[in-house]
C-alpha atoms as a PDB file:
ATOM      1  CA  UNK A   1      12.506  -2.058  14.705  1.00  0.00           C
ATOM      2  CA  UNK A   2      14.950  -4.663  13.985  1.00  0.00           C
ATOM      3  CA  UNK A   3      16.196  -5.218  10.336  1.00  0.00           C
ATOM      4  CA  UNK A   4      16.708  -8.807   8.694  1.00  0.00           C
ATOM      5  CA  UNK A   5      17.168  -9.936   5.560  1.00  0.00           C
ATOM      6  CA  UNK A   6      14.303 -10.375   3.444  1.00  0.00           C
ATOM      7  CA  UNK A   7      15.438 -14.564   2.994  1.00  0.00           C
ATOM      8  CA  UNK A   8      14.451 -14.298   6.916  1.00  0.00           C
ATOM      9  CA  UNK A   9      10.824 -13.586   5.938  1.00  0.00           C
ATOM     10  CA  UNK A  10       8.555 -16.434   6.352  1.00  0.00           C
ATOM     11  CA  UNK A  11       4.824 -14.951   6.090  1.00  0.00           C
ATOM     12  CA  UNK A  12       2.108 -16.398   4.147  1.00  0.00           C
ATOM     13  CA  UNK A  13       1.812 -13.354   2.192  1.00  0.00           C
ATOM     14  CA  UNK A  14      -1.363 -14.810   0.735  1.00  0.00           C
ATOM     15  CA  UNK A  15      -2.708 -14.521   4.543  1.00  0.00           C
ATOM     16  CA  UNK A  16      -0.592 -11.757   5.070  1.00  0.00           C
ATOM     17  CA  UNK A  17      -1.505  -9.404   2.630  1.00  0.00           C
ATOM     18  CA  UNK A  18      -5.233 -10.748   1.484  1.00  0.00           C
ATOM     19  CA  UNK A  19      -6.261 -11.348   4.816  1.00  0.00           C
ATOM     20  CA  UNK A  20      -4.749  -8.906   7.306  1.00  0.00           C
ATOM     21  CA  UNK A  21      -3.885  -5.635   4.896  1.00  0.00           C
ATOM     22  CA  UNK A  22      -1.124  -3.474   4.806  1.00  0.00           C
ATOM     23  CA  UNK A  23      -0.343   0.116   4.710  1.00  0.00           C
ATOM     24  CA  UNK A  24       1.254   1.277   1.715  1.00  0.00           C
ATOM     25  CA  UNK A  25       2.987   4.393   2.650  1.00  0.00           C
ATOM     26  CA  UNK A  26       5.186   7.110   0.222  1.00  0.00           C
ATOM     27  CA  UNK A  27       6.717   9.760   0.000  1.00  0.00           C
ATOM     28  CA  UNK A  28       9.301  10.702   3.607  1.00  0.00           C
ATOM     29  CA  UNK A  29       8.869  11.347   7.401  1.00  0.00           C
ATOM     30  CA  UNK A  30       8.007  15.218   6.284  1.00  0.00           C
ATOM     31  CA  UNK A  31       5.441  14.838   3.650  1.00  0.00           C
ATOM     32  CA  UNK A  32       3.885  11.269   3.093  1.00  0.00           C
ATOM     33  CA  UNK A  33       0.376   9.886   2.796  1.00  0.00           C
ATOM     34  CA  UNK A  34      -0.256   5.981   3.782  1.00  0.00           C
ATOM     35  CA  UNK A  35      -3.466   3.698   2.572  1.00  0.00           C
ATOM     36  CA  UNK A  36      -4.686   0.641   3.322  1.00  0.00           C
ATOM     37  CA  UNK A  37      -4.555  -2.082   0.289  1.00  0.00           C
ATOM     38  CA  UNK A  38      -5.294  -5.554   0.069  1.00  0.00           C
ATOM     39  CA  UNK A  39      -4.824  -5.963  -3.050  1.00  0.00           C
ATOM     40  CA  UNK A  40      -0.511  -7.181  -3.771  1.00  0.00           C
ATOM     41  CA  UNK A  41       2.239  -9.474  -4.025  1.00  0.00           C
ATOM     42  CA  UNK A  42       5.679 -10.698  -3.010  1.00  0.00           C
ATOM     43  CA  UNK A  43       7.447 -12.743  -5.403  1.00  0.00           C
ATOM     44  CA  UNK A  44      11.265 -13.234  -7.714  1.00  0.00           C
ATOM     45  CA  UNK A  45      11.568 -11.264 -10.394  1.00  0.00           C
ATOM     46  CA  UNK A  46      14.781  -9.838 -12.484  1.00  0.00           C
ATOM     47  CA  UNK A  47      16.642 -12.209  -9.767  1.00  0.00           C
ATOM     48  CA  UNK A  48      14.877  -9.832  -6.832  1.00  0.00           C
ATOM     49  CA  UNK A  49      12.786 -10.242  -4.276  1.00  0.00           C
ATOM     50  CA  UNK A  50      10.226  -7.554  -5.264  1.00  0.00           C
ATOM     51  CA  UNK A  51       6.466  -6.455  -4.152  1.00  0.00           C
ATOM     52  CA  UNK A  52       3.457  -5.790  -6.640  1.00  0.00           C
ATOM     53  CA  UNK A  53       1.259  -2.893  -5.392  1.00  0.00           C
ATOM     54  CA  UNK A  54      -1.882  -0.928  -6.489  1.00  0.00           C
ATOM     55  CA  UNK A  55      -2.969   2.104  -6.647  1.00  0.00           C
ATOM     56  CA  UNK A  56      -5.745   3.999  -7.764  1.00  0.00           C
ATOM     57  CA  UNK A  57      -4.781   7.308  -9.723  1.00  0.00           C
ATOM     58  CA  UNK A  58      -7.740   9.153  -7.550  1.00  0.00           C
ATOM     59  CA  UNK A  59      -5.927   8.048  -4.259  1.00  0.00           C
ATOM     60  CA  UNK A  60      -3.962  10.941  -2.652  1.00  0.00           C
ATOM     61  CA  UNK A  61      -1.123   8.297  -2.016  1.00  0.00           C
ATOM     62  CA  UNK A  62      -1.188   7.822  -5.965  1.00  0.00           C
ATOM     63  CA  UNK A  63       1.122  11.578  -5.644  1.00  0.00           C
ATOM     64  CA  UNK A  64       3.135  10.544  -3.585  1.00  0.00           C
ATOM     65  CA  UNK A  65       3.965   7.406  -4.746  1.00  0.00           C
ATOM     66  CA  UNK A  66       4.177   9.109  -8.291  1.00  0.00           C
ATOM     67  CA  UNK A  67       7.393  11.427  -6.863  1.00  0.00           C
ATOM     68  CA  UNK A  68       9.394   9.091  -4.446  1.00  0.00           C
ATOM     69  CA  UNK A  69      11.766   6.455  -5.502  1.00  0.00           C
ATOM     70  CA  UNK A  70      10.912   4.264  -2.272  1.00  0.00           C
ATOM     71  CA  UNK A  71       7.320   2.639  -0.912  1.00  0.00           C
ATOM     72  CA  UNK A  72       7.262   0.653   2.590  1.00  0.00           C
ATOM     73  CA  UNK A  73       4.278  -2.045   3.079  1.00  0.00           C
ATOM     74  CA  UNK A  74       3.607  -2.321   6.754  1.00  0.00           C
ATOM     75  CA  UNK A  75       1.597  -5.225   8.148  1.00  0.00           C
ATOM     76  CA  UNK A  76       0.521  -4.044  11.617  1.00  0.00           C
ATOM     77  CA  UNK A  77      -1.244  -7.342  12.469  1.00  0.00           C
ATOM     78  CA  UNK A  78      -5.011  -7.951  12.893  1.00  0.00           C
ATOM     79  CA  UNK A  79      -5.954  -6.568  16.246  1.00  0.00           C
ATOM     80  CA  UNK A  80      -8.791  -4.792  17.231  1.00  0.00           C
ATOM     81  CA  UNK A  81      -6.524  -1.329  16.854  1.00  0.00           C
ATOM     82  CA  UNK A  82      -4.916  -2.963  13.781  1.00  0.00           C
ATOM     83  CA  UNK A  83      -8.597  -2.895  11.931  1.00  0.00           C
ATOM     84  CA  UNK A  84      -9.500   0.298  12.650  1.00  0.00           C
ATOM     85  CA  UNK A  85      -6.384   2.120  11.661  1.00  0.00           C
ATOM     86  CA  UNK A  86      -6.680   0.071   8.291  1.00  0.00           C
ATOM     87  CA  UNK A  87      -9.976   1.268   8.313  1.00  0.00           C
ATOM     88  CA  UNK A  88      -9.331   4.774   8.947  1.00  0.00           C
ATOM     89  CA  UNK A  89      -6.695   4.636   6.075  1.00  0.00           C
ATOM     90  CA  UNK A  90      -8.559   2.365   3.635  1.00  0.00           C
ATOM     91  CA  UNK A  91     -11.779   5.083   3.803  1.00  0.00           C
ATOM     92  CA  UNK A  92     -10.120   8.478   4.682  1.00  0.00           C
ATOM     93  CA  UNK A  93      -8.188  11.072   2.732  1.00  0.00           C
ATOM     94  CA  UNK A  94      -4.801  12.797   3.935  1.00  0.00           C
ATOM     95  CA  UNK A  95      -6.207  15.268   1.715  1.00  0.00           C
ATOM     96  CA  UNK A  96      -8.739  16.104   4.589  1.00  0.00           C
ATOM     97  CA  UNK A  97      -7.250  15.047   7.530  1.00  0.00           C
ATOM     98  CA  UNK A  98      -4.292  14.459   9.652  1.00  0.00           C
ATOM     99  CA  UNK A  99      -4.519  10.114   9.749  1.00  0.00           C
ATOM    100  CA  UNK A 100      -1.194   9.987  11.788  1.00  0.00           C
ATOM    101  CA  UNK A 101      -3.221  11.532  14.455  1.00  0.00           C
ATOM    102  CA  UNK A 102      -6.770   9.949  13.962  1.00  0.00           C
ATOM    103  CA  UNK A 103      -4.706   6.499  14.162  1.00  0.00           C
ATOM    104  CA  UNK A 104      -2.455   7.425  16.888  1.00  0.00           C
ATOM    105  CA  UNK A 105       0.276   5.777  14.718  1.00  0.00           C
ATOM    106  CA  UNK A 106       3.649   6.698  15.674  1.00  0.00           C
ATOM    107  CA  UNK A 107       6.681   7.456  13.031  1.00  0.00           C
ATOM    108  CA  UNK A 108       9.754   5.670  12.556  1.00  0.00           C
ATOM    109  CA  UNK A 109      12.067   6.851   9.712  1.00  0.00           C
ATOM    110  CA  UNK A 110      14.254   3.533   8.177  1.00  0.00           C
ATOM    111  CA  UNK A 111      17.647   4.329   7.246  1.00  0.00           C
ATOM    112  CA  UNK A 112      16.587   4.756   4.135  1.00  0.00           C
ATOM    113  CA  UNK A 113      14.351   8.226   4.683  1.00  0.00           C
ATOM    114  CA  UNK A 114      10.908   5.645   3.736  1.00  0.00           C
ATOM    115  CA  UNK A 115       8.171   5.860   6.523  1.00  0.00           C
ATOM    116  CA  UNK A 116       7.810   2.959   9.005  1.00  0.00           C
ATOM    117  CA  UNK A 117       5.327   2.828  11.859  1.00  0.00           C
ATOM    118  CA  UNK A 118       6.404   1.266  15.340  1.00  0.00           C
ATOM    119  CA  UNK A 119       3.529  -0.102  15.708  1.00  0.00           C
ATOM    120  CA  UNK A 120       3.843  -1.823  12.260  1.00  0.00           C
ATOM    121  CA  UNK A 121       5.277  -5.991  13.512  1.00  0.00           C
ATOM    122  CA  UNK A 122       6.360  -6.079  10.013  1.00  0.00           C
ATOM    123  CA  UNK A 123       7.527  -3.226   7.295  1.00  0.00           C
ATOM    124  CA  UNK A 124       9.202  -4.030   3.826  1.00  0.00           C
ATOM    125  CA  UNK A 125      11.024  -0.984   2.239  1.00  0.00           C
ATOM    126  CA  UNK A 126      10.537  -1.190  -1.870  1.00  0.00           C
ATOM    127  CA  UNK A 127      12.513   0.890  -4.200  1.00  0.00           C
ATOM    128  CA  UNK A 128      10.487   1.366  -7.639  1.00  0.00           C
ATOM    129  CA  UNK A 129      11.857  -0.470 -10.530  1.00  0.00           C
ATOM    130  CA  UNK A 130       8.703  -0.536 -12.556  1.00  0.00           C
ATOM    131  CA  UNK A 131       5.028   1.015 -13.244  1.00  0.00           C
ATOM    132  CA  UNK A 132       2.571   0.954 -16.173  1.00  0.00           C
ATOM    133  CA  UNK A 133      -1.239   2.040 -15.918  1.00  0.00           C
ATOM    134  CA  UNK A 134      -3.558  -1.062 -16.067  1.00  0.00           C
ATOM    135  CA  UNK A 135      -5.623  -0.806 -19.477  1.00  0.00           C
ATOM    136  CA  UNK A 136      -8.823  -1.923 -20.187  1.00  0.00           C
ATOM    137  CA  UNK A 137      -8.079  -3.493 -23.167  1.00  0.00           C
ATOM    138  CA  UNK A 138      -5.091  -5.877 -21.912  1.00  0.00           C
ATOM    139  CA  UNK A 139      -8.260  -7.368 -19.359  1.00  0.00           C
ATOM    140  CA  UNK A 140      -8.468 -11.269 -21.003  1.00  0.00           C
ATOM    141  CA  UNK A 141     -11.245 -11.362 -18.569  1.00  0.00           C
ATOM    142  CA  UNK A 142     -13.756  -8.611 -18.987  1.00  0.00           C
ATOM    143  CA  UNK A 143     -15.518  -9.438 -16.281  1.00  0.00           C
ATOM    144  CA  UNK A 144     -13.080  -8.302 -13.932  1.00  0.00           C
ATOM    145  CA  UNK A 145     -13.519  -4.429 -15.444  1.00  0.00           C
ATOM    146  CA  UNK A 146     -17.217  -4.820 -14.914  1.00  0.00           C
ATOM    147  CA  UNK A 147     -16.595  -5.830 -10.836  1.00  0.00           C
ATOM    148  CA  UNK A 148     -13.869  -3.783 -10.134  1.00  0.00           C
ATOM    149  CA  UNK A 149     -13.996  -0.592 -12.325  1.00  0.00           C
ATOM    150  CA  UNK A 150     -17.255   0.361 -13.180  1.00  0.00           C
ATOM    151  CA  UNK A 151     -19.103   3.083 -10.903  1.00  0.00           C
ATOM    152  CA  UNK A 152     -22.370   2.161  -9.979  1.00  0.00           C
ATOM    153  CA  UNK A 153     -25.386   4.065  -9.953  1.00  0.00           C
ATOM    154  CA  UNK A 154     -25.240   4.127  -6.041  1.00  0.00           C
ATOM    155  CA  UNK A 155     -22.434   5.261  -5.640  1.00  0.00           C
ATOM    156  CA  UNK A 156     -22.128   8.227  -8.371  1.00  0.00           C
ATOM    157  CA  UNK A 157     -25.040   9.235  -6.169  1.00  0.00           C
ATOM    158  CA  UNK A 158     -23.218   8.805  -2.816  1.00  0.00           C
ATOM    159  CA  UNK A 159     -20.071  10.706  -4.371  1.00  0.00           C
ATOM    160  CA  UNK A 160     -20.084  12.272  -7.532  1.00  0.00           C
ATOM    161  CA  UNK A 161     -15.848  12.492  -6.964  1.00  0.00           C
ATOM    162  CA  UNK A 162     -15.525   8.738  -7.371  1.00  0.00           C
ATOM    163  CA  UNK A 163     -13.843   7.684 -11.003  1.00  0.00           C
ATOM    164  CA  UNK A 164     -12.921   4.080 -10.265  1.00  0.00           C
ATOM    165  CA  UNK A 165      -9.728   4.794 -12.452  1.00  0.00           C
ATOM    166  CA  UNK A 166      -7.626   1.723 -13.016  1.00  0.00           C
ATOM    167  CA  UNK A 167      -4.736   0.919 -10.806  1.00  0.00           C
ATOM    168  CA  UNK A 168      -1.409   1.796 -11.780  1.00  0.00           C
ATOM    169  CA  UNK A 169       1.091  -1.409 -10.645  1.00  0.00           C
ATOM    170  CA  UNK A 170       4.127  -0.345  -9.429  1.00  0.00           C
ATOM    171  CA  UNK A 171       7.294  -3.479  -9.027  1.00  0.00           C
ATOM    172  CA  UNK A 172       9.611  -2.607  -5.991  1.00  0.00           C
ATOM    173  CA  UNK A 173      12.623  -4.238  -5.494  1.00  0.00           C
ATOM    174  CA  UNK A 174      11.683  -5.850  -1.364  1.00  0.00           C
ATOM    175  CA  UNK A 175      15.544  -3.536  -0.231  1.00  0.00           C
ATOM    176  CA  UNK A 176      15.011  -3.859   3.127  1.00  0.00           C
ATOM    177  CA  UNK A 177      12.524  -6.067   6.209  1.00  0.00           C
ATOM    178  CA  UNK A 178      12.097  -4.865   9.352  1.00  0.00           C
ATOM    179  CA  UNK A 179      10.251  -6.189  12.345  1.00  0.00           C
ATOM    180  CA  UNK A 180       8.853  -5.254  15.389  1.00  0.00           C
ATOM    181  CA  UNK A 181      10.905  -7.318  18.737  1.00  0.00           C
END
């Protein structure tokens, strides 16, 4: 992995991120739990370059992300081995198995201590600045809560584990961009 500076970045992160998914990874190289989201940002804020991510309080990353200062977003591209490790991450708990292996993904530390990926052609390291729950009653469009939050029928059935909690948005200061050569 080679680092630049996050000016050097010239994705179309509404492509980038809506279109080929990421890996949201926390926690370090000894205890860490990625998932596939596709569901973000990259933008300017408090005069930073910063990411917006989601997560879902039910979502064993939710933990980790809870207890580490730093997140990375890795954008492994949109191969045929890119889709099914996102996936095998976006449907499949490190609570009940080992993903690094099921993906074959292979670990690369950043100078930092955050997880990276070598197969990853682009990883941003964030370091939390800001989180807050989402709350059903700041929704201007209630429609939204109905799509997105409310358990159907079918699937209480399927899995009677599945809350649909509201995300919890977490701001990270974009520290670091590294990419693949």
């Amino acid at each position: 992995m080679k680092q630049i500076d996050v000016k050097e970045l010239k994705d179309n992160f509404f492509e980038t991120i809506g279109k080929e998914w990421m890996l949201v990874t926390a926690g370090d190289a000894e205890h860490f739990n990625m998932m596939t989201a596709s569901w973000g940002g990259i933008g300017w804020l408090w005069n930073k370059p910063v990411a917006f991510v989601f997560i879902r309080p039910e979502r064993y990353t939710y933990e980790f992300a809870e207890q580490s200062d730093l997140l990375t977003l890795s954008f492994l591209g949109t191969s045929k081995d890119a889709r099914q490790i996102y996936q095998i991450c976006g449907t499949k708990s490190g609570r009940d198995m080992n993903k690094i292996v099921a993906c074959g993904l292979t670990i690369e530390p950043t100078e930092q201590g955050a997880v990276a990926y070598s197969q990853s052609r682009l990883t941003l390291v964030g370091r939390k600045l800001y989180a807050d729950d989402l709350k059903s009653e700041c929704f201007i469009d209630k429609q939204l809560l109905d799509r997105w939050y409310t358990v159907s029928e079918a699937a209480k059935q399927r899995d009677s584990g599945i809350t649909n909690g509201l995300h919890k948005m977490y701001v990270v200061e974009i520290i670091d961009a590294y990419v693949n050569e």
